[in-house]
PDB file of N, CA and C in Angstrom:
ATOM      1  N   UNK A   1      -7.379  21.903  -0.449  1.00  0.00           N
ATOM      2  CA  UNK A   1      -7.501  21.275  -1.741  1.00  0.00           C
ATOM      3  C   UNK A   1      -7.988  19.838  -1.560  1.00  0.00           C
ATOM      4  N   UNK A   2      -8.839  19.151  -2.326  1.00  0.00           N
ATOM      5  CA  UNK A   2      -9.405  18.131  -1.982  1.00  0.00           C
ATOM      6  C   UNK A   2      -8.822  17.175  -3.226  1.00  0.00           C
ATOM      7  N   UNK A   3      -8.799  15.823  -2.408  1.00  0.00           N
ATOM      8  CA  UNK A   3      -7.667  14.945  -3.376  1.00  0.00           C
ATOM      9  C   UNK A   3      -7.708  13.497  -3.148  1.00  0.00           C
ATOM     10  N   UNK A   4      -8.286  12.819  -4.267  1.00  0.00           N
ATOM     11  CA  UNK A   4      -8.968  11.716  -4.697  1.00  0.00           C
ATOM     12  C   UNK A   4      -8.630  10.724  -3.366  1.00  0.00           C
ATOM     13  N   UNK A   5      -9.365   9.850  -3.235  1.00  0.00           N
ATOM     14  CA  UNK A   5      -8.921   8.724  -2.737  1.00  0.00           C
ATOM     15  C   UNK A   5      -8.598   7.332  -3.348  1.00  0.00           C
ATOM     16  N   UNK A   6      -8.379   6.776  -2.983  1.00  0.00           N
ATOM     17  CA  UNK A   6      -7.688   5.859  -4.184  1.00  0.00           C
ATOM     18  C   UNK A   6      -9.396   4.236  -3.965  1.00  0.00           C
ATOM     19  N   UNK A   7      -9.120   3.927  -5.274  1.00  0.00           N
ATOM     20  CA  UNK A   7     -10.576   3.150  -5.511  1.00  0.00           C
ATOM     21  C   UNK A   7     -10.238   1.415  -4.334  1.00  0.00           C
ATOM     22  N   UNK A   8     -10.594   0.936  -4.148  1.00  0.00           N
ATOM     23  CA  UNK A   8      -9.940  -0.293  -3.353  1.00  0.00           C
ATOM     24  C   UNK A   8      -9.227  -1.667  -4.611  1.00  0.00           C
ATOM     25  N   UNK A   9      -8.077  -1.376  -4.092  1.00  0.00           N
ATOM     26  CA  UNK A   9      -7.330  -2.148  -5.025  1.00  0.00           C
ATOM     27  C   UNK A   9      -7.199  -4.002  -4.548  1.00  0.00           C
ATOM     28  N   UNK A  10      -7.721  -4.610  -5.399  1.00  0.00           N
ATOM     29  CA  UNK A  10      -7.793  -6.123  -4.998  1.00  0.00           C
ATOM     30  C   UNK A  10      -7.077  -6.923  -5.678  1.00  0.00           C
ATOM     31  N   UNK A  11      -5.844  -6.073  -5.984  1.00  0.00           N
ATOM     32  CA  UNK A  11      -4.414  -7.232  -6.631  1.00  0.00           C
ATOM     33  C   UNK A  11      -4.430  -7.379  -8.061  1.00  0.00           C
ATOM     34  N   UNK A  12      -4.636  -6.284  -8.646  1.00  0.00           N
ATOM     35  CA  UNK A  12      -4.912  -6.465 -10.330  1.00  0.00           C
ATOM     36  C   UNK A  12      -3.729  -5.971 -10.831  1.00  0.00           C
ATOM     37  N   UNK A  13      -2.783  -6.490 -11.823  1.00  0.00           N
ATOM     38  CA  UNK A  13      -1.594  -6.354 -12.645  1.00  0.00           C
ATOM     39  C   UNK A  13      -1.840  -4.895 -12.961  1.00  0.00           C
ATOM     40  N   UNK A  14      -2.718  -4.934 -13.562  1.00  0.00           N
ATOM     41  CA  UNK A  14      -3.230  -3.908 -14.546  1.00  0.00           C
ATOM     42  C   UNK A  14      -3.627  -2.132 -13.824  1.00  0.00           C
ATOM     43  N   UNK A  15      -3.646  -2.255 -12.724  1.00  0.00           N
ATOM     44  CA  UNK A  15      -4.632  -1.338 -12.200  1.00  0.00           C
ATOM     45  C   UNK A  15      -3.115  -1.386 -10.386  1.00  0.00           C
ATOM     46  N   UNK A  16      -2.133  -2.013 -10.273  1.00  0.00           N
ATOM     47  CA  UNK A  16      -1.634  -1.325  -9.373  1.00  0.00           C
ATOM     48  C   UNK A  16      -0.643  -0.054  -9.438  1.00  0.00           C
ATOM     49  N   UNK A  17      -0.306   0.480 -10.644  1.00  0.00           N
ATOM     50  CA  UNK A  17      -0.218   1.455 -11.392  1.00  0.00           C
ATOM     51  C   UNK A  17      -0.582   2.967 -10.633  1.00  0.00           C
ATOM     52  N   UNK A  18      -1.975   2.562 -11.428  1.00  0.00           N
ATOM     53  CA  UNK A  18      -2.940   3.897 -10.567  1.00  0.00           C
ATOM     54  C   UNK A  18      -3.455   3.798  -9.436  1.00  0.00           C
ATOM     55  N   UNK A  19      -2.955   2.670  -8.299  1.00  0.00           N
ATOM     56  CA  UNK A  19      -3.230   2.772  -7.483  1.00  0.00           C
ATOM     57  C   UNK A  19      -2.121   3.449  -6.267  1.00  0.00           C
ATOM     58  N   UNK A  20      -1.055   2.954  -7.181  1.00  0.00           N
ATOM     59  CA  UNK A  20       0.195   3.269  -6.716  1.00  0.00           C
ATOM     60  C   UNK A  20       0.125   5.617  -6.658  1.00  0.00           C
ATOM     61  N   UNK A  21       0.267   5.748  -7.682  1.00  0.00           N
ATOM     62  CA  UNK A  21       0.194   7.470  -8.024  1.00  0.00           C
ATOM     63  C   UNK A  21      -1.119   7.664  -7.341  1.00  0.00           C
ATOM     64  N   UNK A  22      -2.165   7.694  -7.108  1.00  0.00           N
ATOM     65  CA  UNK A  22      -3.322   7.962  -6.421  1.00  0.00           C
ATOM     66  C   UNK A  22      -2.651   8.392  -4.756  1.00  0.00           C
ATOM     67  N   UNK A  23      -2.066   7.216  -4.432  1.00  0.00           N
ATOM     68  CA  UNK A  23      -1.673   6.515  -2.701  1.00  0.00           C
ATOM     69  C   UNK A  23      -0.920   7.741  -2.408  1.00  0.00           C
ATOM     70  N   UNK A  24       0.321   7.516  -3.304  1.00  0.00           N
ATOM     71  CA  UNK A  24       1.623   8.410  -3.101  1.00  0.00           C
ATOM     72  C   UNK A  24       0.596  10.418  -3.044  1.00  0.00           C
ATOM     73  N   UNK A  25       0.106  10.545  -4.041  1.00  0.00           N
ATOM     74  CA  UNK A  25      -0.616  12.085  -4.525  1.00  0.00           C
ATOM     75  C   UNK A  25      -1.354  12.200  -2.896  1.00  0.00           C
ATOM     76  N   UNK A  26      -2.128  11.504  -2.634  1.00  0.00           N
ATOM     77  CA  UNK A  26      -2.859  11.436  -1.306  1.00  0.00           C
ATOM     78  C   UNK A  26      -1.870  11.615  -0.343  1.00  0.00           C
ATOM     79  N   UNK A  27      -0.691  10.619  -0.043  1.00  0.00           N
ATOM     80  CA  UNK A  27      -0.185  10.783   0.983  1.00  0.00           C
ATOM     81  C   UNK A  27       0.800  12.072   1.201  1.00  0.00           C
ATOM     82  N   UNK A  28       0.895  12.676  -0.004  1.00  0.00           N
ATOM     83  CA  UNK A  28       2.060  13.945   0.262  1.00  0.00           C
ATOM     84  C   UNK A  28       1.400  14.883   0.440  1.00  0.00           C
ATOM     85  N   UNK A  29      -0.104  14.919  -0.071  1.00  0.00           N
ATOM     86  CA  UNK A  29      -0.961  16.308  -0.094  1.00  0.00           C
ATOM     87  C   UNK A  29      -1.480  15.707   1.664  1.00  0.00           C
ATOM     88  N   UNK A  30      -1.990  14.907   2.126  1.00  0.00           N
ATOM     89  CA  UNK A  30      -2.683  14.802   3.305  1.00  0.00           C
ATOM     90  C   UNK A  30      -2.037  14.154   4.436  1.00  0.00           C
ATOM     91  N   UNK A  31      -1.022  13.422   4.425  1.00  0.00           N
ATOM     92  CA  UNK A  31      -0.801  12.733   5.493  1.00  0.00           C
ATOM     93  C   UNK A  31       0.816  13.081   5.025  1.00  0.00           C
ATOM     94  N   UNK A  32       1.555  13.842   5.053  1.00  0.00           N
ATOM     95  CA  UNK A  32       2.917  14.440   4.675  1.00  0.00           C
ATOM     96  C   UNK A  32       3.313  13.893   6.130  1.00  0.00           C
ATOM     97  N   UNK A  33       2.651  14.589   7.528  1.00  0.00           N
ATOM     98  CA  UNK A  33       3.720  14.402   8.796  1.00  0.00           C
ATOM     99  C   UNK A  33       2.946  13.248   9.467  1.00  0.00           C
ATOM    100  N   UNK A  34       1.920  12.142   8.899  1.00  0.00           N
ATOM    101  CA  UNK A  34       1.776  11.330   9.539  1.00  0.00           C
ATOM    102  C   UNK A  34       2.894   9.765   9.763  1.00  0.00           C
ATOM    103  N   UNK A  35       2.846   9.472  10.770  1.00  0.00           N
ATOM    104  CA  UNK A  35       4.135   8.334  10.732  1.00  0.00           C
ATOM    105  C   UNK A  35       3.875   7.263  10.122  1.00  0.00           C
ATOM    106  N   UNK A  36       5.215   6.820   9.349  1.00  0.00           N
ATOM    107  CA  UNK A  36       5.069   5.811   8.128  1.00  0.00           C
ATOM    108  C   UNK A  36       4.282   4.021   8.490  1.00  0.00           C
ATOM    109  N   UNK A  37       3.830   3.839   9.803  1.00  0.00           N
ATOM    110  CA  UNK A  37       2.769   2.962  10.041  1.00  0.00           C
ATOM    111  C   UNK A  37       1.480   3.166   9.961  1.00  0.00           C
ATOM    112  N   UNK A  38       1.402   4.958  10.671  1.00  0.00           N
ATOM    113  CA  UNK A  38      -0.233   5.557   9.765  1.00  0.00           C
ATOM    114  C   UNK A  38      -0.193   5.532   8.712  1.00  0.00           C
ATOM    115  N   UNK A  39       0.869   5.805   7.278  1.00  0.00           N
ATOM    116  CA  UNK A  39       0.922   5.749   5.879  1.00  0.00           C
ATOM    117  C   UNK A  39       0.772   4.136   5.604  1.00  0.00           C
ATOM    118  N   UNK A  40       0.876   3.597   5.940  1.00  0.00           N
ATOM    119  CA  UNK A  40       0.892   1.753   5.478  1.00  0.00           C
ATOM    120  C   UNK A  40      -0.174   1.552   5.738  1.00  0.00           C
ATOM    121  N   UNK A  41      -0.701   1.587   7.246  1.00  0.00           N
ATOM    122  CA  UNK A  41      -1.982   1.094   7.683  1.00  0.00           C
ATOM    123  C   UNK A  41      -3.554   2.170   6.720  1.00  0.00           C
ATOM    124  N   UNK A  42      -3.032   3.267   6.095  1.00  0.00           N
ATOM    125  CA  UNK A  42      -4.204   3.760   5.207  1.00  0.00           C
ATOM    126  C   UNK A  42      -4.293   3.090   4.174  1.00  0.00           C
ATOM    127  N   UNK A  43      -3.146   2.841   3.377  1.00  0.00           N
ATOM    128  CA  UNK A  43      -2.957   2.337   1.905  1.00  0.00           C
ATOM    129  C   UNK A  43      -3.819   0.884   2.244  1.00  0.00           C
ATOM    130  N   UNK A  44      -3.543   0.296   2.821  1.00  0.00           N
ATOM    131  CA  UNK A  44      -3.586  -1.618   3.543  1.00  0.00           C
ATOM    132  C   UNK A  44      -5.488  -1.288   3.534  1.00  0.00           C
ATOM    133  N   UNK A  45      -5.724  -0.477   4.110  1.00  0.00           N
ATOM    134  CA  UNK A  45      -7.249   0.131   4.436  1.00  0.00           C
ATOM    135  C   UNK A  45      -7.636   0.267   2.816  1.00  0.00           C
ATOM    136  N   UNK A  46      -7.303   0.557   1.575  1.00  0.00           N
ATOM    137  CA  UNK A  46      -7.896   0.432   0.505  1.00  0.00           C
ATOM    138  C   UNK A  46      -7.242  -0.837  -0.015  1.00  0.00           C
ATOM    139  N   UNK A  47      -6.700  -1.888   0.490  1.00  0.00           N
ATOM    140  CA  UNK A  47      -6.443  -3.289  -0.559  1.00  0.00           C
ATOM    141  C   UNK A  47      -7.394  -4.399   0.080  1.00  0.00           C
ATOM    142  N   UNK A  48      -8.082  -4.982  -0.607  1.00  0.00           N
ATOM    143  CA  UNK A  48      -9.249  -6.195   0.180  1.00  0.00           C
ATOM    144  C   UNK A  48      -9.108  -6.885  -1.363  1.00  0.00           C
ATOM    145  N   UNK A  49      -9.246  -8.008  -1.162  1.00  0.00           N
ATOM    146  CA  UNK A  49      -9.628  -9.387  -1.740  1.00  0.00           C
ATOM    147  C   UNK A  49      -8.499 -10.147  -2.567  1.00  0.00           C
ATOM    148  N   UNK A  50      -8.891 -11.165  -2.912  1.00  0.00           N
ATOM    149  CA  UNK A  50      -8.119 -12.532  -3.665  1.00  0.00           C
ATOM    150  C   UNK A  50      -6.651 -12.611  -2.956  1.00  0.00           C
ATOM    151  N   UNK A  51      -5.508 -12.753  -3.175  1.00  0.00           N
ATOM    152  CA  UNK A  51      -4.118 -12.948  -3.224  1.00  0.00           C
ATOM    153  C   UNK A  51      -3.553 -11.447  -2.481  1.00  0.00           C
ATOM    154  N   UNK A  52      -4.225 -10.601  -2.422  1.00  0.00           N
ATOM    155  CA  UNK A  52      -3.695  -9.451  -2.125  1.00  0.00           C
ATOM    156  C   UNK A  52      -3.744  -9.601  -0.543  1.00  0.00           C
ATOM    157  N   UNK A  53      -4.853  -9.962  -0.003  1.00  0.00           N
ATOM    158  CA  UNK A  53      -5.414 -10.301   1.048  1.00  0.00           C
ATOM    159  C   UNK A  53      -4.532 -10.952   1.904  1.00  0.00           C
ATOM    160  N   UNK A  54      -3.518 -11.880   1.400  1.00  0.00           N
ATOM    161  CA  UNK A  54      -2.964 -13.018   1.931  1.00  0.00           C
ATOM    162  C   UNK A  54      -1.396 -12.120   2.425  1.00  0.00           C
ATOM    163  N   UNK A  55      -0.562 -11.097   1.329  1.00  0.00           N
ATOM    164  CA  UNK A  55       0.131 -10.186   1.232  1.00  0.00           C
ATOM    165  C   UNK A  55      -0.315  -9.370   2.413  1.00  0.00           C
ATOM    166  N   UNK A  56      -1.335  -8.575   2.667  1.00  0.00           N
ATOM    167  CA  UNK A  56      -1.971  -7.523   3.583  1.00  0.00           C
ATOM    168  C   UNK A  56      -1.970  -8.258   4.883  1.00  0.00           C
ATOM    169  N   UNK A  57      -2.273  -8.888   4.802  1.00  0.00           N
ATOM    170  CA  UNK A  57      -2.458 -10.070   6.435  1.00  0.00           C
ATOM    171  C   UNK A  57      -0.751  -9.863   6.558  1.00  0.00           C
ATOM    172  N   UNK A  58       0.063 -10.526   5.969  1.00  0.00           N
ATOM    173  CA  UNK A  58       1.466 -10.296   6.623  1.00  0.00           C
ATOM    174  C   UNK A  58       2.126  -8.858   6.863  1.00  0.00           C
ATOM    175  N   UNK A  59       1.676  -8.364   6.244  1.00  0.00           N
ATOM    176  CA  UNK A  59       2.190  -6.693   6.486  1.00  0.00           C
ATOM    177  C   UNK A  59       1.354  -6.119   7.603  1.00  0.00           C
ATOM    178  N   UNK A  60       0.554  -6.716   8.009  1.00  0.00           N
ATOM    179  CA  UNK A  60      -0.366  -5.976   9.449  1.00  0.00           C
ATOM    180  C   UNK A  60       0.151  -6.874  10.318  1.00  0.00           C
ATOM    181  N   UNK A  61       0.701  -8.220  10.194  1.00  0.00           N
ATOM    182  CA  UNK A  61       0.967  -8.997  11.627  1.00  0.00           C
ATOM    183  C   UNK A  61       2.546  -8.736  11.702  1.00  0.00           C
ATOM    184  N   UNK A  62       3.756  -8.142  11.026  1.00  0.00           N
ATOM    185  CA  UNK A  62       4.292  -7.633  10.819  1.00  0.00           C
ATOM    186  C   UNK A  62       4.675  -5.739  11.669  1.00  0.00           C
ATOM    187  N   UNK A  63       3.516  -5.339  11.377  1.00  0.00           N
ATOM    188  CA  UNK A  63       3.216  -4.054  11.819  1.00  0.00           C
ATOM    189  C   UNK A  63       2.768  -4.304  13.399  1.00  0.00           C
ATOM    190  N   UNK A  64       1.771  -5.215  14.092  1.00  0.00           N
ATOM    191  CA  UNK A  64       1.652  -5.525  15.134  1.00  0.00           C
ATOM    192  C   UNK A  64       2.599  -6.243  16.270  1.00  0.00           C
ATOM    193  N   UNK A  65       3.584  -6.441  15.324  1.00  0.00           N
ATOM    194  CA  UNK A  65       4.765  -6.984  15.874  1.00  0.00           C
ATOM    195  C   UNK A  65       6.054  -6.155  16.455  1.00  0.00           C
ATOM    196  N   UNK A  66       5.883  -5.513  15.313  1.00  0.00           N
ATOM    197  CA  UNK A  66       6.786  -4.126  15.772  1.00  0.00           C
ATOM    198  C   UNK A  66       7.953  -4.319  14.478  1.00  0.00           C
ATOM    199  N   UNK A  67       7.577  -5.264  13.769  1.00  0.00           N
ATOM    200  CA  UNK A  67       8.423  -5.213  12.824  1.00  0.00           C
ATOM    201  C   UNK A  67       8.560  -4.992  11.294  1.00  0.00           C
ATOM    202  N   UNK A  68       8.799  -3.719  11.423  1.00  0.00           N
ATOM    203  CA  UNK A  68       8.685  -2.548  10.173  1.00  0.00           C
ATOM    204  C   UNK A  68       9.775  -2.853   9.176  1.00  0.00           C
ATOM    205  N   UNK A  69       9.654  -3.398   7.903  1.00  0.00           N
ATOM    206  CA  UNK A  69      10.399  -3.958   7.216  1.00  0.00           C
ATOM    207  C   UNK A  69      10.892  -2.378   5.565  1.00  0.00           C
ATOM    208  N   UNK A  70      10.273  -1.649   6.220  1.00  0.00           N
ATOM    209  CA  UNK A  70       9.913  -0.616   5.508  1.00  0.00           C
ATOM    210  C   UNK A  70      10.772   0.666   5.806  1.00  0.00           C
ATOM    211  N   UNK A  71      11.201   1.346   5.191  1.00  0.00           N
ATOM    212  CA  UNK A  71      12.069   2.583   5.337  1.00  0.00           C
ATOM    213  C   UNK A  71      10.561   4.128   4.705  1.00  0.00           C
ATOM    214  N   UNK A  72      10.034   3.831   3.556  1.00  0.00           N
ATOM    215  CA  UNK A  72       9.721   4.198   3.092  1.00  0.00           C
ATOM    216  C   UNK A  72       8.623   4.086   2.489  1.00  0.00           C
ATOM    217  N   UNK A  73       6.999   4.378   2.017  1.00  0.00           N
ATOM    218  CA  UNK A  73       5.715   4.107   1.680  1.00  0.00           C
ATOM    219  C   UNK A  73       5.974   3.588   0.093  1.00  0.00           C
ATOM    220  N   UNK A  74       7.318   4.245  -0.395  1.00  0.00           N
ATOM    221  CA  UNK A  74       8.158   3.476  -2.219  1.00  0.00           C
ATOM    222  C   UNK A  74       8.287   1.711  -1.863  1.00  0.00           C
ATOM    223  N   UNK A  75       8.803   1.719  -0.715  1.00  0.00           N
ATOM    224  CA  UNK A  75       9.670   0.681  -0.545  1.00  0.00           C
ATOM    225  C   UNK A  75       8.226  -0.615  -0.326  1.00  0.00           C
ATOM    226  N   UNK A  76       7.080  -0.175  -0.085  1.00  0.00           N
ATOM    227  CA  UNK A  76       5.903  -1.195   0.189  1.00  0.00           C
ATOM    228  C   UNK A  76       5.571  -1.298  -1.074  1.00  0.00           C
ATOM    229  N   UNK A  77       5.324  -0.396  -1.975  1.00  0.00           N
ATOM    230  CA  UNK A  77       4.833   0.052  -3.262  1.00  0.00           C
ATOM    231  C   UNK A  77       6.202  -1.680  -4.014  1.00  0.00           C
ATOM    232  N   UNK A  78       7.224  -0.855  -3.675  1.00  0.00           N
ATOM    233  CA  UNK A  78       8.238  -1.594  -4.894  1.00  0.00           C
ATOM    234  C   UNK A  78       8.385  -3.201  -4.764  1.00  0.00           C
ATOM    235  N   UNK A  79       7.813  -3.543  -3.347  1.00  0.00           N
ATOM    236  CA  UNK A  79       8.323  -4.875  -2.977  1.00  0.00           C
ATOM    237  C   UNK A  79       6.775  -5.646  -2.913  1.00  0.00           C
ATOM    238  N   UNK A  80       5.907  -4.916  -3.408  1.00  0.00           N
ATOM    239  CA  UNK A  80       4.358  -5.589  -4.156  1.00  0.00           C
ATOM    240  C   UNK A  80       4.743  -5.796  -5.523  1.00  0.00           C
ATOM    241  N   UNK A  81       5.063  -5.018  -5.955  1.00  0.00           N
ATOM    242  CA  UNK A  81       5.345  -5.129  -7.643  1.00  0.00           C
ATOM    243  C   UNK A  81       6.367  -6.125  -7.911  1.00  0.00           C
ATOM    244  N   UNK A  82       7.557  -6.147  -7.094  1.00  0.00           N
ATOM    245  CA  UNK A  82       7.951  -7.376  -7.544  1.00  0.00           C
ATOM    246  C   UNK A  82       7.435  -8.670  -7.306  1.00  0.00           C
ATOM    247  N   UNK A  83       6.834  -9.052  -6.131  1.00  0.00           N
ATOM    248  CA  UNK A  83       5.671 -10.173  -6.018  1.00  0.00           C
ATOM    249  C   UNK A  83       5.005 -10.186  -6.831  1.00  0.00           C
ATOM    250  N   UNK A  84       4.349  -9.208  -7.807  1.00  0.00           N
ATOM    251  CA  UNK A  84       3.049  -9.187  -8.826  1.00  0.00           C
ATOM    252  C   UNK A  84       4.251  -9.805  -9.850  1.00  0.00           C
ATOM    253  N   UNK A  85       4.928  -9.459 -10.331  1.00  0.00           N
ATOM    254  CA  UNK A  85       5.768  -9.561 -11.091  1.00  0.00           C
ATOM    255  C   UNK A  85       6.542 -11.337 -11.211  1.00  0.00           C
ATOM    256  N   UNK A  86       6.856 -11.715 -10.223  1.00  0.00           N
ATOM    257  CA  UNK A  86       7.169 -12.993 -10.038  1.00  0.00           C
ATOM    258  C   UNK A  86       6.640 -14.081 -10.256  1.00  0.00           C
ATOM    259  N   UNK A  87       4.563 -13.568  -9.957  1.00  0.00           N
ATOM    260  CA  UNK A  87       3.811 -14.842 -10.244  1.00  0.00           C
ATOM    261  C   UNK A  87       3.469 -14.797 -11.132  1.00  0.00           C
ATOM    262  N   UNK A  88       3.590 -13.961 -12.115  1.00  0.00           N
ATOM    263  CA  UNK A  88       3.317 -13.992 -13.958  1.00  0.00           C
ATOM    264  C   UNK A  88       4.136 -15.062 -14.216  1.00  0.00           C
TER     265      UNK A  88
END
């Protein structure tokens, strides 16, 4: 079954929504037994530009570190949204 990829998300209020259900739909249909640093490092692979950029840089030097702050691909999802949420 073939199943969207998600459009490249560059930090928009409005639009991390459907970027969020896209990520998650993708990752359960295609990457179900891949390990949750291959699931971060794909999602991170569709976010580029403005403020998001600055967010993504710490979650990869983070990840190169060995230090996985993450239980879960929800738990990256939930702890963007509250950052989006904070600088309103």
């Amino acid at each position: 079954m073939e199943v969207v990829r998600p459009l490249i998300f560059s930090g928009g209020v409005g639009k991390i929504g459907g970027f969020i259900i896209v990520c998650k739909l993708y990752l359960r249909m295609k990457m179900k037994k891949a390990l949750l640093e291959e699931q971060i490092q794909w999602i991170l692979s569709y976010i580029q530009g403005g403020l998001v950029d600055v967010w993504k840089e710490n979650v990869l030097e983070d990840l190169e570190e060995g230090i996985l702050e993450y239980e879960t691909v929800g738990e990256i999802f939930h702890r963007y949204k509250k950052g989006i949420q904070r600088r309103r």
